[in-house]
C-alpha atoms as a PDB file:
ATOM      1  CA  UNK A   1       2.345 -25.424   5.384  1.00  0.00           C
ATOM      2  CA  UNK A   2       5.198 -23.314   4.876  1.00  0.00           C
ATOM      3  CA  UNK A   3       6.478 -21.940   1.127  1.00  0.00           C
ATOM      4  CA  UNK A   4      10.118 -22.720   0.489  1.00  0.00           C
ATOM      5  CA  UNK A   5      12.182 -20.021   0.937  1.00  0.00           C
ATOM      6  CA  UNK A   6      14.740 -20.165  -2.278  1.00  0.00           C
ATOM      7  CA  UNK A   7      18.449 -18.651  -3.116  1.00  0.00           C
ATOM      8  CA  UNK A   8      19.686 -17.588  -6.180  1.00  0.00           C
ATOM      9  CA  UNK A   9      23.457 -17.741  -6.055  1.00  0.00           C
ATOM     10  CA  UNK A  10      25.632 -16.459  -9.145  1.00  0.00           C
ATOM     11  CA  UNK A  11      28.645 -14.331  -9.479  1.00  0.00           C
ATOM     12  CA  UNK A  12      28.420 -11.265 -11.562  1.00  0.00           C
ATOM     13  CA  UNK A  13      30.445  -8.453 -13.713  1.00  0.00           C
ATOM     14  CA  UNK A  14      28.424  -5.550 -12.319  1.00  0.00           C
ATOM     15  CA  UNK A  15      27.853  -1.932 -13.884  1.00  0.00           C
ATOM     16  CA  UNK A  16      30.013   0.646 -12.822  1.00  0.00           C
ATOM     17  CA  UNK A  17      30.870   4.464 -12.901  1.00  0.00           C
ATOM     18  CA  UNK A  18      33.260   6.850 -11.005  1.00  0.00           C
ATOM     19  CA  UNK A  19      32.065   9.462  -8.563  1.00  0.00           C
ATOM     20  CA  UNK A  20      32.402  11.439  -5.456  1.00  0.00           C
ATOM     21  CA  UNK A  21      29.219  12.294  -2.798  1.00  0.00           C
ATOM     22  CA  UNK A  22      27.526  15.180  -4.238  1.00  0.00           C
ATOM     23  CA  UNK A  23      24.787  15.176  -1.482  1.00  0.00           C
ATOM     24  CA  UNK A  24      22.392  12.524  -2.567  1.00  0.00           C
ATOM     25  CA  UNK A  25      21.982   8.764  -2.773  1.00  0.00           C
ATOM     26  CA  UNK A  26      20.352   5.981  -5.580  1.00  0.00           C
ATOM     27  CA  UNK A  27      18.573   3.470  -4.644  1.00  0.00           C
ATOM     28  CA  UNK A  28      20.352   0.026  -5.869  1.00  0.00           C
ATOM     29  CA  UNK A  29      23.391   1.052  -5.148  1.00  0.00           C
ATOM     30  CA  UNK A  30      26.955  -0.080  -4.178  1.00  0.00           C
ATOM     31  CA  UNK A  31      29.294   2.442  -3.193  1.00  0.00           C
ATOM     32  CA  UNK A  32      32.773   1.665  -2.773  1.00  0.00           C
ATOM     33  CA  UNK A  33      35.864   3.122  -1.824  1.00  0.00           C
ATOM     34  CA  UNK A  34      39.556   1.231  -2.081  1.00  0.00           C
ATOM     35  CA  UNK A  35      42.659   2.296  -1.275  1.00  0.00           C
ATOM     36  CA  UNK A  36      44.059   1.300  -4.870  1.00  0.00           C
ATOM     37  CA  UNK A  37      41.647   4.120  -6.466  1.00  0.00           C
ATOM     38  CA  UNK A  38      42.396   7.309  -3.838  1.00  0.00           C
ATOM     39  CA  UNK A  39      40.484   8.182  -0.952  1.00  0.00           C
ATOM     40  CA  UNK A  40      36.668   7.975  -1.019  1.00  0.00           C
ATOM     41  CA  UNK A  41      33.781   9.626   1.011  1.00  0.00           C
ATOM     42  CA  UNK A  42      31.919   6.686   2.002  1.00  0.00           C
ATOM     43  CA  UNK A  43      32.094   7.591   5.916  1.00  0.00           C
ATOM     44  CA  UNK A  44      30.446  11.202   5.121  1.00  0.00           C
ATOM     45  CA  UNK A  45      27.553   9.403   2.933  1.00  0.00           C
ATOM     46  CA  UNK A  46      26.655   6.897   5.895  1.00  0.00           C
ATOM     47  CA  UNK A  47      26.791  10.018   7.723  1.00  0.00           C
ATOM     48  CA  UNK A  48      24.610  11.816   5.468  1.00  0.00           C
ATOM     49  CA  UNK A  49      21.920   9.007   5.304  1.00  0.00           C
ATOM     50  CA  UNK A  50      22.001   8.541   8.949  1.00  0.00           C
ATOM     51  CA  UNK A  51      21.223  12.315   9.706  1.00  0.00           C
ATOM     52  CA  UNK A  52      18.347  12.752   6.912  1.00  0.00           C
ATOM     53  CA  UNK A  53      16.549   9.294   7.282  1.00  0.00           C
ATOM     54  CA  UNK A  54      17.190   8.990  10.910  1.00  0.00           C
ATOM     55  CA  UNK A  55      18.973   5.455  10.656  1.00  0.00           C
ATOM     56  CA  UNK A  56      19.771   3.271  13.922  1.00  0.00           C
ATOM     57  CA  UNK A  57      20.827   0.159  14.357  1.00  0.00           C
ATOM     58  CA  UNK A  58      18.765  -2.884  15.884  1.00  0.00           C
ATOM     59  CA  UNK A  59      19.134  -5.336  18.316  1.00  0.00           C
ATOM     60  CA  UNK A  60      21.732  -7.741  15.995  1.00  0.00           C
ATOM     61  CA  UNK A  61      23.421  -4.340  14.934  1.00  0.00           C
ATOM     62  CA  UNK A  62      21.521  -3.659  11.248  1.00  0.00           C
ATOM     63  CA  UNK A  63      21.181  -0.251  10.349  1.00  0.00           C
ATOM     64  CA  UNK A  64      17.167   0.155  10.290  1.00  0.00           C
ATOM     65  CA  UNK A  65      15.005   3.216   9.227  1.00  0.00           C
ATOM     66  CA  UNK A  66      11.445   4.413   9.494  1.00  0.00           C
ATOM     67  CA  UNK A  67      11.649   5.761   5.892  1.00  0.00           C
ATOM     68  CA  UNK A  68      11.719   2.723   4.205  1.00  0.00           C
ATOM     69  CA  UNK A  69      15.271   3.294   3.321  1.00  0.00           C
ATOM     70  CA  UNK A  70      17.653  -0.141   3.892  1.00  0.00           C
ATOM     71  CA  UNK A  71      21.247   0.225   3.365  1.00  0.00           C
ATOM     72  CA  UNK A  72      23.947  -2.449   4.978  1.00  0.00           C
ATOM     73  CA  UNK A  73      27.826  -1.305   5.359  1.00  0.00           C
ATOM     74  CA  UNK A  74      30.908  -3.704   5.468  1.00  0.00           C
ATOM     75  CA  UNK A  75      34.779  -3.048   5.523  1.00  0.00           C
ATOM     76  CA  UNK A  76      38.261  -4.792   5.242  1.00  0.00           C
ATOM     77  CA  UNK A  77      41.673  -3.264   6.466  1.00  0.00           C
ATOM     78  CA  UNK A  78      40.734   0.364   5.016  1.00  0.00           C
ATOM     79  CA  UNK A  79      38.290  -0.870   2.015  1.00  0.00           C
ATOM     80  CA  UNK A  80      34.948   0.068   2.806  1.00  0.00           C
ATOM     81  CA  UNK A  81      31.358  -0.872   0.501  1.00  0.00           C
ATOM     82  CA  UNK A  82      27.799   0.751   1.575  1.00  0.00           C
ATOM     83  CA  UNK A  83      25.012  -0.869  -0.147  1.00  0.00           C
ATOM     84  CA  UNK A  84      21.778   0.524  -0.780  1.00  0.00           C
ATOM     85  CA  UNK A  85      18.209  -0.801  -1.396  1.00  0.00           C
ATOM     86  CA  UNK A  86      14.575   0.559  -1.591  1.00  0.00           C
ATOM     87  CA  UNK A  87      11.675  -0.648   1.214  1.00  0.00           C
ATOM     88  CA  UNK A  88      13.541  -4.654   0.429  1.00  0.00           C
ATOM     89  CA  UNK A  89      16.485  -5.722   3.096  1.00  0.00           C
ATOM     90  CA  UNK A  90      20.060  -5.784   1.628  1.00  0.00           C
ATOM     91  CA  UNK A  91      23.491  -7.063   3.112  1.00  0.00           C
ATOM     92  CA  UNK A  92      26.767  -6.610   1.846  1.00  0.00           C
ATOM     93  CA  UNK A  93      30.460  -8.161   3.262  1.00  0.00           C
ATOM     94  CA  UNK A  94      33.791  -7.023   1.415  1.00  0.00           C
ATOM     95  CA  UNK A  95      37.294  -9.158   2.056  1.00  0.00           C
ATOM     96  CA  UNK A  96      40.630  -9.070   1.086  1.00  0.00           C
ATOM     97  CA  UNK A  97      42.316 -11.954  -0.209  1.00  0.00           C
ATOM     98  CA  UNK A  98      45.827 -10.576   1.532  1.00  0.00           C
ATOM     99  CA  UNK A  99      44.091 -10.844   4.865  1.00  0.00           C
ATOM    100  CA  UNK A 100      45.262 -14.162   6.387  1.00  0.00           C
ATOM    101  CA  UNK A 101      41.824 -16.279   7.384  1.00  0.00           C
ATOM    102  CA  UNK A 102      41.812 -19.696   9.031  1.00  0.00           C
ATOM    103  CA  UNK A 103      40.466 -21.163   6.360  1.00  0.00           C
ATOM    104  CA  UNK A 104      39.918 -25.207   7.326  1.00  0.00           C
ATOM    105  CA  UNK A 105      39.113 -24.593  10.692  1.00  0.00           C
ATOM    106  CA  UNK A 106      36.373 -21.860   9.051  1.00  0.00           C
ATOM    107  CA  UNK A 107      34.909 -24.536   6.751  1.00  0.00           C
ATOM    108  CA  UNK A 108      35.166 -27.156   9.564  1.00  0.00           C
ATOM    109  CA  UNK A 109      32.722 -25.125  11.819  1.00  0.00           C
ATOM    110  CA  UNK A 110      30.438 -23.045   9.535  1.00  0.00           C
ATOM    111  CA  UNK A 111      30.500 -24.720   5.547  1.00  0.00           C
ATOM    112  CA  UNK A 112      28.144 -27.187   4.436  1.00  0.00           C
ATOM    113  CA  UNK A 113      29.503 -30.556   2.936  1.00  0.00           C
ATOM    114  CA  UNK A 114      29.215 -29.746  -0.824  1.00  0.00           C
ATOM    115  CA  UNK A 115      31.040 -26.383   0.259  1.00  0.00           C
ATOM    116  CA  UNK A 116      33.819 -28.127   1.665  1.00  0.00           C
ATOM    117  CA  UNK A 117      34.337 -30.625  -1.418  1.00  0.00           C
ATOM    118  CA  UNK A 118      34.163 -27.316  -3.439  1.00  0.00           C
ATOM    119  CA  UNK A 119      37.163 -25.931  -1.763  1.00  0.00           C
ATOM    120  CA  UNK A 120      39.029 -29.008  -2.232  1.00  0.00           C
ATOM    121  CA  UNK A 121      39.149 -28.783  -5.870  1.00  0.00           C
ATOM    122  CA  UNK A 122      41.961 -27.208  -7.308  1.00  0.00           C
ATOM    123  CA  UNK A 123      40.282 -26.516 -10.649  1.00  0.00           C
ATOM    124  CA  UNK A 124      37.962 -23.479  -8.904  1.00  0.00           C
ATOM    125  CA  UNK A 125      40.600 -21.374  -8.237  1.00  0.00           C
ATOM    126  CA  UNK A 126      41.682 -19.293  -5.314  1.00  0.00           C
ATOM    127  CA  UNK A 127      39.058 -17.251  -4.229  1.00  0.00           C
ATOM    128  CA  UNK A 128      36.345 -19.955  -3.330  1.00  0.00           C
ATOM    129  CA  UNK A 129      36.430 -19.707   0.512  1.00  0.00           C
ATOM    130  CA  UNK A 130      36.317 -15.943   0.740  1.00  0.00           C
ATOM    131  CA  UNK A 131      33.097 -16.182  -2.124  1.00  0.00           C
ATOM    132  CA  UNK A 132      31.250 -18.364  -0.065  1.00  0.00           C
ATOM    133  CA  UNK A 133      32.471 -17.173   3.485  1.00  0.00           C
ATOM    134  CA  UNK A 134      31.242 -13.439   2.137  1.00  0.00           C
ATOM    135  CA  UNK A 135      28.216 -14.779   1.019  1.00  0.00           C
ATOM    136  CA  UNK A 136      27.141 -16.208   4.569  1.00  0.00           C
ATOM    137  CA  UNK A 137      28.291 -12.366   5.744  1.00  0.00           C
ATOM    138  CA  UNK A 138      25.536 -10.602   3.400  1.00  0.00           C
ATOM    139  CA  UNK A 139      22.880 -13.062   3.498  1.00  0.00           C
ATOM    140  CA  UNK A 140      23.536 -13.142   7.537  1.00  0.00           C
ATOM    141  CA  UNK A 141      23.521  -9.206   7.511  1.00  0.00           C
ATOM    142  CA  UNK A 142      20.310  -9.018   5.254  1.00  0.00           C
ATOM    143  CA  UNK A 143      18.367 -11.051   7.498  1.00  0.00           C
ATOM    144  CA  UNK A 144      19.193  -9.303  10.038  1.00  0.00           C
ATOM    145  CA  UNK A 145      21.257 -11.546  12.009  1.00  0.00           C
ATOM    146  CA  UNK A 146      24.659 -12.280  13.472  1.00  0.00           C
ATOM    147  CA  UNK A 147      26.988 -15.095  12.733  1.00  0.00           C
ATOM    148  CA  UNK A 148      25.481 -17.914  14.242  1.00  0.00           C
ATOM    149  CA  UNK A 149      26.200 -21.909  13.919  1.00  0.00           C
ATOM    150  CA  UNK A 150      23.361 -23.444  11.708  1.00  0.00           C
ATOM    151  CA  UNK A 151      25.208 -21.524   8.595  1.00  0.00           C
ATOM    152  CA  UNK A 152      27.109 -24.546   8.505  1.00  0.00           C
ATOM    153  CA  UNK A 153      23.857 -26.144   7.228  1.00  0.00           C
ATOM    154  CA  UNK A 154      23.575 -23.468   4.637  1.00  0.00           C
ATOM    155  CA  UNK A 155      25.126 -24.622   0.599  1.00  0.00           C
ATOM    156  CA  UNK A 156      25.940 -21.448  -1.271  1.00  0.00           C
ATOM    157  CA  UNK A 157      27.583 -22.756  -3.954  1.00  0.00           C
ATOM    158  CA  UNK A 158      26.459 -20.745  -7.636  1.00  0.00           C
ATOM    159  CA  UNK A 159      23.072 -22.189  -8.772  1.00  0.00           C
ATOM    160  CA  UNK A 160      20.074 -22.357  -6.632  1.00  0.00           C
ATOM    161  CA  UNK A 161      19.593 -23.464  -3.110  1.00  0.00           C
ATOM    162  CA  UNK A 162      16.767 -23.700  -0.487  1.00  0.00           C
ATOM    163  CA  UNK A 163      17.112 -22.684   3.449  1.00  0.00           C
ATOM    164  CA  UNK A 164      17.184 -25.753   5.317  1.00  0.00           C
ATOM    165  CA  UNK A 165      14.590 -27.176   8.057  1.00  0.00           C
ATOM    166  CA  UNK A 166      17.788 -26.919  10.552  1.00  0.00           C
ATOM    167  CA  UNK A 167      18.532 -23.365   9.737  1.00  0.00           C
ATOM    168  CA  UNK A 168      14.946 -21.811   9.481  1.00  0.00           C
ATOM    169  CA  UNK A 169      14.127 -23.587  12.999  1.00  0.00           C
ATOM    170  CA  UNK A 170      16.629 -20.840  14.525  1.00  0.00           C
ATOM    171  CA  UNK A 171      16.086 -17.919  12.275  1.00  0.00           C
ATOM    172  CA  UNK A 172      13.242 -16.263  10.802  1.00  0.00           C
ATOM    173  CA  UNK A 173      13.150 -16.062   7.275  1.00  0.00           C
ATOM    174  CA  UNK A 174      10.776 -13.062   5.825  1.00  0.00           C
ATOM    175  CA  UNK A 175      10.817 -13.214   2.280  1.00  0.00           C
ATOM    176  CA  UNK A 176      10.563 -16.146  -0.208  1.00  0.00           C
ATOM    177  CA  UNK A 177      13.245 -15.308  -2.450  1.00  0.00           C
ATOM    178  CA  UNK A 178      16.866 -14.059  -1.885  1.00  0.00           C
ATOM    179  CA  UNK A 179      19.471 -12.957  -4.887  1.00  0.00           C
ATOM    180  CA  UNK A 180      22.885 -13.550  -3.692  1.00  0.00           C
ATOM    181  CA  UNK A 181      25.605 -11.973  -6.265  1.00  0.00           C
ATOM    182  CA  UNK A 182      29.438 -11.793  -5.875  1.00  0.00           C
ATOM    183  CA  UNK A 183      31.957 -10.129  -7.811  1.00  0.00           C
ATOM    184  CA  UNK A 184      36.002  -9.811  -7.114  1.00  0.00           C
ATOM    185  CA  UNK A 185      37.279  -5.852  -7.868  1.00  0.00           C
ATOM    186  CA  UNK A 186      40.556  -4.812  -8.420  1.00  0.00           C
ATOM    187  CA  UNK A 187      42.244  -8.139  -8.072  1.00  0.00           C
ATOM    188  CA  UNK A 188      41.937  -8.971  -4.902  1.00  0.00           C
ATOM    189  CA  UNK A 189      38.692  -7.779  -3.203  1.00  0.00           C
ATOM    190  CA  UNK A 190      35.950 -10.193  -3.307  1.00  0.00           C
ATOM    191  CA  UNK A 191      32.165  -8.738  -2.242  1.00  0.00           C
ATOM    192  CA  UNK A 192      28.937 -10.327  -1.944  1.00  0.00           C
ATOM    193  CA  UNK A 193      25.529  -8.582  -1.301  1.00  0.00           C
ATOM    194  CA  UNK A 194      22.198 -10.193  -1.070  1.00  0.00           C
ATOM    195  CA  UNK A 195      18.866  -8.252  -1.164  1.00  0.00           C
ATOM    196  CA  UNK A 196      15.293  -9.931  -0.715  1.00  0.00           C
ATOM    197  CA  UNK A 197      13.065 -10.427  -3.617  1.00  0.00           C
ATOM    198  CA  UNK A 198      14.147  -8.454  -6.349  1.00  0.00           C
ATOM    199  CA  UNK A 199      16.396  -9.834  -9.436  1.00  0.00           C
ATOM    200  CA  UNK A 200      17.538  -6.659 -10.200  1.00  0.00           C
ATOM    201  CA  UNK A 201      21.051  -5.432 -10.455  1.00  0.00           C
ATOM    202  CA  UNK A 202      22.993  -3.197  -8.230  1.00  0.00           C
ATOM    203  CA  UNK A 203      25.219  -0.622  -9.997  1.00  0.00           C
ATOM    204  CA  UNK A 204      28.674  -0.011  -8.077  1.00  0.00           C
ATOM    205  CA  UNK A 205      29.867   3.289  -7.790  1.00  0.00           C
ATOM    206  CA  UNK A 206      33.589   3.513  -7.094  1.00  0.00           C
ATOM    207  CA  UNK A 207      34.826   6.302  -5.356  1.00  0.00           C
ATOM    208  CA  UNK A 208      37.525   8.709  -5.232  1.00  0.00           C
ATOM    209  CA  UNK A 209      39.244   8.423  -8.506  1.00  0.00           C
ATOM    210  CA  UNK A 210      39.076   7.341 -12.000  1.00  0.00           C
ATOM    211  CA  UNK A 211      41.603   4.464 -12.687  1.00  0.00           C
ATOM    212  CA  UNK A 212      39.766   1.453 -14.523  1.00  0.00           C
ATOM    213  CA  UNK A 213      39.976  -1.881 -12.597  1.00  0.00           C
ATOM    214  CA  UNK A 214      38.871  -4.930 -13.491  1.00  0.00           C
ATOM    215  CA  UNK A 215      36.330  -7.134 -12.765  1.00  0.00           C
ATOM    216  CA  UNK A 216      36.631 -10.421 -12.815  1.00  0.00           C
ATOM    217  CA  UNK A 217      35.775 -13.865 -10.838  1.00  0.00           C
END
């Protein structure tokens, strides 16, 4: 018989500092580079981390390495995140809330009942389609798979949740526990990242400047 295979879901105010590329990496980390805070380096660190750990991609378009190094790279109009784990899969998916997104027709196809009653109250504010929608994006992206239709069978809602016989007959499902975190930057960018059994935080380094922006849900 089968284990369950379980989701934590929660949004978070995650650590963060203010850096540029000096040539190495950390483990558990989100870089990220917005236009509001200067220009960043993020393309020269993928390019870094491709050239020293010899990183391709795989048939559904993850990055992969043989040196146990597992990083997962999203973008939005010129807002770019890089996330990056240790020997456990990670995904990460960044969206703007200016960026115009069919939003019912989005649920309609690819949300889960309790997702769509979500998004119909008022009291939840405005960012609860592009929270869940990015947290199909980095849970899809950690398993290693592209967008496919039995995420509509998926609830990722904050709380707990467990994959569903519909979904798992389609896609294989590794690990027995996945962390799925989301946090809104600078007003209007809302990320989520998921990695595979580990609870532990991901600091988020913001780069190319120093200006303080907030975090908040």
């Amino acid at each position: 018989m089968n284990s369950i295979k379980k989701i934590y879901i929660e949004s978070v105010t995650p650590k963060i500092s203010y850096s540029g590329v000096d040539g190495g990496f950390k483990p558990f980390t989100i870089y990220l580079n917005i236009p509001e805070n200067g220009n960043g380096c993020i393309k020269q660190l993928k390019e870094m981390m491709h050239s020293r750990f010899g990183i391709h991609r795989n048939y559904a378009g993850k990055p992969e390495s043989s040196f146990g190094i597992e990083l997962n790279y999203s973008s939005v109009n010129c807002a770019e995140t890089l996330i990056i784990g240790d020997k456990t899969p990670v995904g990460i998916d960044i969206e703007n809330r200016d960026t115009s997104m069919a939003d019912e027709f989005v649920s309609e196809q690819y949300f889960s009942d309790g997702e769509r009653k979500l998004l119909e109250d008022k009291s939840f504010g405005d960012n609860k389609f592009l929270i869940l929608w990015t947290r199909r994006e980095a849970l899809l992206k950690m398993i290693g798979t592209g967008l496919i239709d039995e995420m509509k069978y998926l609830d990722l809602r904050d709380g707990s949740s467990i994959f569903p016989d519909k979904f798992l007959e389609v896609v294989d499902v590794t690990y027995d526990y996945y962390y799925l975190k989301t946090f809104l930057i600078g007003g209007k960018y809302v990320i989520s990242y998921c990695c595979a059994d580990t609870e532990r935080e991901f600091q988020v380094v913001l780069l190319g400047g120093e200006s303080e922006l907030t975090f908040n849900y």
